[in-house]
C-alpha atoms as a PDB file:
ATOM      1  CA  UNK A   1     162.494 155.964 289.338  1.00  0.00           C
ATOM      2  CA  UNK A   2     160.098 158.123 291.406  1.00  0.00           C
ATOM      3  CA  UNK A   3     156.693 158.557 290.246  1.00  0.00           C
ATOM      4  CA  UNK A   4     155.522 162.815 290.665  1.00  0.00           C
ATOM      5  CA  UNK A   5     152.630 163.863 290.801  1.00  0.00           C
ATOM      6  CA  UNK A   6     152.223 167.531 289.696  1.00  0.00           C
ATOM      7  CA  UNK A   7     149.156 169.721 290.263  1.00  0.00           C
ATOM      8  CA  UNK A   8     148.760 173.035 288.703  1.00  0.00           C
ATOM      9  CA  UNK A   9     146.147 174.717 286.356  1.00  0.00           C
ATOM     10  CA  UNK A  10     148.072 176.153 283.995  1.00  0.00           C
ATOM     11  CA  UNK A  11     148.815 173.823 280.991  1.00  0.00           C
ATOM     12  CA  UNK A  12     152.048 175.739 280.484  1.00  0.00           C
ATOM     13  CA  UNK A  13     152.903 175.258 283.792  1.00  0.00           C
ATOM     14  CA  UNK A  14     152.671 171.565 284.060  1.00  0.00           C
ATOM     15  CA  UNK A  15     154.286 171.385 280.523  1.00  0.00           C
ATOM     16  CA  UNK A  16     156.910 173.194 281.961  1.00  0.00           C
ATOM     17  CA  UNK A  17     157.391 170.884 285.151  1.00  0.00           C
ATOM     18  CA  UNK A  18     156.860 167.671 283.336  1.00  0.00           C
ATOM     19  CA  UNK A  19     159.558 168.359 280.890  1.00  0.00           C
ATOM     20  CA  UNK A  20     161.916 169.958 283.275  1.00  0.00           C
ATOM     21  CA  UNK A  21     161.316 166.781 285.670  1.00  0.00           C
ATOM     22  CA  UNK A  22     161.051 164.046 283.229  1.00  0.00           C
ATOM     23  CA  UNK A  23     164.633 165.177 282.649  1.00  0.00           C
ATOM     24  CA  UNK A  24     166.077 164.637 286.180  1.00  0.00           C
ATOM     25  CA  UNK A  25     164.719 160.894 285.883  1.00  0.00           C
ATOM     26  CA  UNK A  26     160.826 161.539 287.296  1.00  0.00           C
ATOM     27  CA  UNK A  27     158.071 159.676 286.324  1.00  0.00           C
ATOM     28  CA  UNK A  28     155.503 162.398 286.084  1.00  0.00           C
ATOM     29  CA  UNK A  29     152.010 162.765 286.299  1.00  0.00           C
ATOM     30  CA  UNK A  30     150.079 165.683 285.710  1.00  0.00           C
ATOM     31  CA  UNK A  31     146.797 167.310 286.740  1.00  0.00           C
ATOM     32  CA  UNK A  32     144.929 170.709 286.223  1.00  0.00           C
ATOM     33  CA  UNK A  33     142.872 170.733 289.305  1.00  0.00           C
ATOM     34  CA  UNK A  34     141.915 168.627 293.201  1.00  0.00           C
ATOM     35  CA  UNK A  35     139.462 166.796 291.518  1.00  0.00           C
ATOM     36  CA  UNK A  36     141.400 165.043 288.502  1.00  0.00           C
ATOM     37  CA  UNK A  37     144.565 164.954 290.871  1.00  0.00           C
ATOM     38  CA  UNK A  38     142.693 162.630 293.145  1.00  0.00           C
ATOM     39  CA  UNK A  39     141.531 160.312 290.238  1.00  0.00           C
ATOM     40  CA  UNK A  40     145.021 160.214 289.597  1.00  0.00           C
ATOM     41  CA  UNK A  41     145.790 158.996 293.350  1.00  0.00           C
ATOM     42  CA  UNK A  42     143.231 156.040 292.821  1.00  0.00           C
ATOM     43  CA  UNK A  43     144.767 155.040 289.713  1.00  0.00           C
ATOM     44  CA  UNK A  44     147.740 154.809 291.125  1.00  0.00           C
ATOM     45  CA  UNK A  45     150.803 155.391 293.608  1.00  0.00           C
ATOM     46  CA  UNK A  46     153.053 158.114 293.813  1.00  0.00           C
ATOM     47  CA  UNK A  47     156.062 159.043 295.716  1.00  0.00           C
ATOM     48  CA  UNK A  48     155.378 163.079 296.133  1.00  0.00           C
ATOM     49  CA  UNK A  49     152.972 165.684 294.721  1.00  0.00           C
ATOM     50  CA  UNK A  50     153.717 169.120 293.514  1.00  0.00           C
ATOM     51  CA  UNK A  51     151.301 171.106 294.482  1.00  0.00           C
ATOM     52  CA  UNK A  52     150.130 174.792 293.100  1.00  0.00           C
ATOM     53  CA  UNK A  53     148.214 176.564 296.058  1.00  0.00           C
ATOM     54  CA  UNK A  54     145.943 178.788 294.175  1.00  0.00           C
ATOM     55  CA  UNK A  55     143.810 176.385 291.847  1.00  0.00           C
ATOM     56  CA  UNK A  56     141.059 177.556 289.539  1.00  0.00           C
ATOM     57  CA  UNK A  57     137.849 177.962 292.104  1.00  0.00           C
ATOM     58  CA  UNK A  58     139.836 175.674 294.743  1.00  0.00           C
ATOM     59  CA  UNK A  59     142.581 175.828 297.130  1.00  0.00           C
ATOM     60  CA  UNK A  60     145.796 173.617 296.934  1.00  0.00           C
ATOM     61  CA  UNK A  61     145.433 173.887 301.070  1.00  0.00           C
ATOM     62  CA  UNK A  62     142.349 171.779 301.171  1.00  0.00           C
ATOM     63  CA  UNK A  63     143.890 169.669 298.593  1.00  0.00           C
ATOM     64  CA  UNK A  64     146.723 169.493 300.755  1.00  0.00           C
ATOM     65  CA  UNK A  65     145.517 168.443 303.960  1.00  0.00           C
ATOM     66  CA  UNK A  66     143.053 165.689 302.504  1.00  0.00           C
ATOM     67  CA  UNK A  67     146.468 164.614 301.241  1.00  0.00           C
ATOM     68  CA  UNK A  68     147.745 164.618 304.916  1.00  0.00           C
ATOM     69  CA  UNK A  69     144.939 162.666 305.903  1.00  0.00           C
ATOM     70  CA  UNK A  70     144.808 159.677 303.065  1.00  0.00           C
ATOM     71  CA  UNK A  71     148.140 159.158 301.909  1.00  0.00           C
ATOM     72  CA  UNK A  72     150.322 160.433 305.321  1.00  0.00           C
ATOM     73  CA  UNK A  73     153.099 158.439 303.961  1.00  0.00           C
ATOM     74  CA  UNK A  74     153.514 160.573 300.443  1.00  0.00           C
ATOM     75  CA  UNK A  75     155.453 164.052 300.893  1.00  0.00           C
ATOM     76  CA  UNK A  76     153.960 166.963 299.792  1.00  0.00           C
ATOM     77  CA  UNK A  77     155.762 170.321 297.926  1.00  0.00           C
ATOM     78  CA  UNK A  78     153.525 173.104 297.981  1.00  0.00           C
ATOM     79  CA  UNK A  79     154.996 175.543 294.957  1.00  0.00           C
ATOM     80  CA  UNK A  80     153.206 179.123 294.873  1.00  0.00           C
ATOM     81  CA  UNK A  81     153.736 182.185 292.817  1.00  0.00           C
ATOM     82  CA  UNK A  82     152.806 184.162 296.272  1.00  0.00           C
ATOM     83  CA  UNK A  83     155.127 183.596 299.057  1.00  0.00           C
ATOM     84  CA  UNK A  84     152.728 184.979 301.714  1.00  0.00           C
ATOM     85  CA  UNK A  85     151.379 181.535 301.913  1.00  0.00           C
ATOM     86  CA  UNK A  86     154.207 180.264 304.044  1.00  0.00           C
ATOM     87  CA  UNK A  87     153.123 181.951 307.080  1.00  0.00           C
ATOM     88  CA  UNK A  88     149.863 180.122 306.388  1.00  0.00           C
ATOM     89  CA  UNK A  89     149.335 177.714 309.390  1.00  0.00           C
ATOM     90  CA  UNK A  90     147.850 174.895 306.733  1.00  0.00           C
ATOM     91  CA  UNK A  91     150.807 174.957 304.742  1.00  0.00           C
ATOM     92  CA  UNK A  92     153.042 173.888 307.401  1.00  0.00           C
ATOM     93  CA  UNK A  93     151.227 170.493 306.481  1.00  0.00           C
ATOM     94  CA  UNK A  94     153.420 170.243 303.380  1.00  0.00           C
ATOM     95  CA  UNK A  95     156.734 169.108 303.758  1.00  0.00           C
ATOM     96  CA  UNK A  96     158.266 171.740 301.442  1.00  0.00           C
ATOM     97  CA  UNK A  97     157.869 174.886 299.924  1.00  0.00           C
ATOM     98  CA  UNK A  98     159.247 176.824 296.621  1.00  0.00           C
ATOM     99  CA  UNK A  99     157.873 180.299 295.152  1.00  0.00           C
ATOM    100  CA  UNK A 100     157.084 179.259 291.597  1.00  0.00           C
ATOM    101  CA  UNK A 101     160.019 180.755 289.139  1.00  0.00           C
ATOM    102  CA  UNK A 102     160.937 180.165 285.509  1.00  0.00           C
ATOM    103  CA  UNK A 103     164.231 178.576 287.061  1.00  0.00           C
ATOM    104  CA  UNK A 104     163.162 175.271 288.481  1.00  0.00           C
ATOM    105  CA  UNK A 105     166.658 174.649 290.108  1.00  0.00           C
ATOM    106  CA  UNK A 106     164.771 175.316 293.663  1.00  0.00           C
ATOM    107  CA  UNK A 107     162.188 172.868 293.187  1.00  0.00           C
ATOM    108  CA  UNK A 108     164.313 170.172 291.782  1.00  0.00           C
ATOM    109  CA  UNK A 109     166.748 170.609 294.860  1.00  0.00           C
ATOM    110  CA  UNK A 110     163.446 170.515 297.251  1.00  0.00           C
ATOM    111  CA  UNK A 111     162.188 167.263 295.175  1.00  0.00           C
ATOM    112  CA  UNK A 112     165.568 166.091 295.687  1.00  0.00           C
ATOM    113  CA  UNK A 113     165.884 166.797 299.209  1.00  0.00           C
ATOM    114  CA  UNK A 114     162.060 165.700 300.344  1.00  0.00           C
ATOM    115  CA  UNK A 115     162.496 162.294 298.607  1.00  0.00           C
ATOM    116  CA  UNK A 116     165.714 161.613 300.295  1.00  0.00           C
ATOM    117  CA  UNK A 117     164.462 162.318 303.440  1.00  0.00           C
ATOM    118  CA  UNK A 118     161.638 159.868 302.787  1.00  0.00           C
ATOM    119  CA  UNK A 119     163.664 157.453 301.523  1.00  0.00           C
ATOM    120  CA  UNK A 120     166.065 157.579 304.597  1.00  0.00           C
ATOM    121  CA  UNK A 121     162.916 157.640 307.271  1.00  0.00           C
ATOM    122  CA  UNK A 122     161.926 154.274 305.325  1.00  0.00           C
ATOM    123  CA  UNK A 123     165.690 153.038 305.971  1.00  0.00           C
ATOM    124  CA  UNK A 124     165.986 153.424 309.546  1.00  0.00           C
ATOM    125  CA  UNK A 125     161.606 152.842 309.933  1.00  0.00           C
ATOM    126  CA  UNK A 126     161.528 155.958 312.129  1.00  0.00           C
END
């Protein structure tokens, strides 16, 4: 089972994505802002993160590239109600990208698709 991390900070939001995910056979892990979603990463391990870009008084950017730079080996899905943001240099860092929708059948295809891609890099080692 793959262990999710999902970072958003709206409650319904992460309600919403922990449900939804928890059904496809996630383990998933929740957190409202950087800060609590990197207590999270010390606690524990975590196949990919779900991240919102526009955080309460942060930015799911900076979040993402310390992410880049401490755990390089765990994919990234940046999910944003805006989809200006994909023309955004620093979110070319992530390794996928969905404009946040009521439907979640585009995130749960990108989940699918980043973690299969990870787990076929750790296959062949390259």
């Amino acid at each position: 089972m793959s262990r999710l991390l999902v970072v958003d900070d709206e409650a319904n939001i992460r309600l919403l994505y922990a449900e939804e995910l928890k059904d496809e056979g996630y383990e998933v892990v929740t957190a409202a802002s950087s800060s609590e979603a990197v207590e999270k990463l010390h606690e524990g391990s975590f196949d990919l993160a779900v991240l919102d870009i526009k955080l309460k008084n942060e930015s799911g950017i900076d979040l993402l590239q310390k992410l880049v730079k401490e755990r390089h080996d765990m994919p990234v899905i940046l999910c944003s109600a805006f989809s200006c943001y994909k023309d955004d240099f620093s979110a070319w860092l992530a390794d996928g990208y969905v404009v946040k929708s009521g439907d979640l059948t585009e995130l749960k295809q990108e989940i699918a698709r980043v973690l299969a891609k990870k787990a076929q890099k750790a296959k062949t080692g390259v």
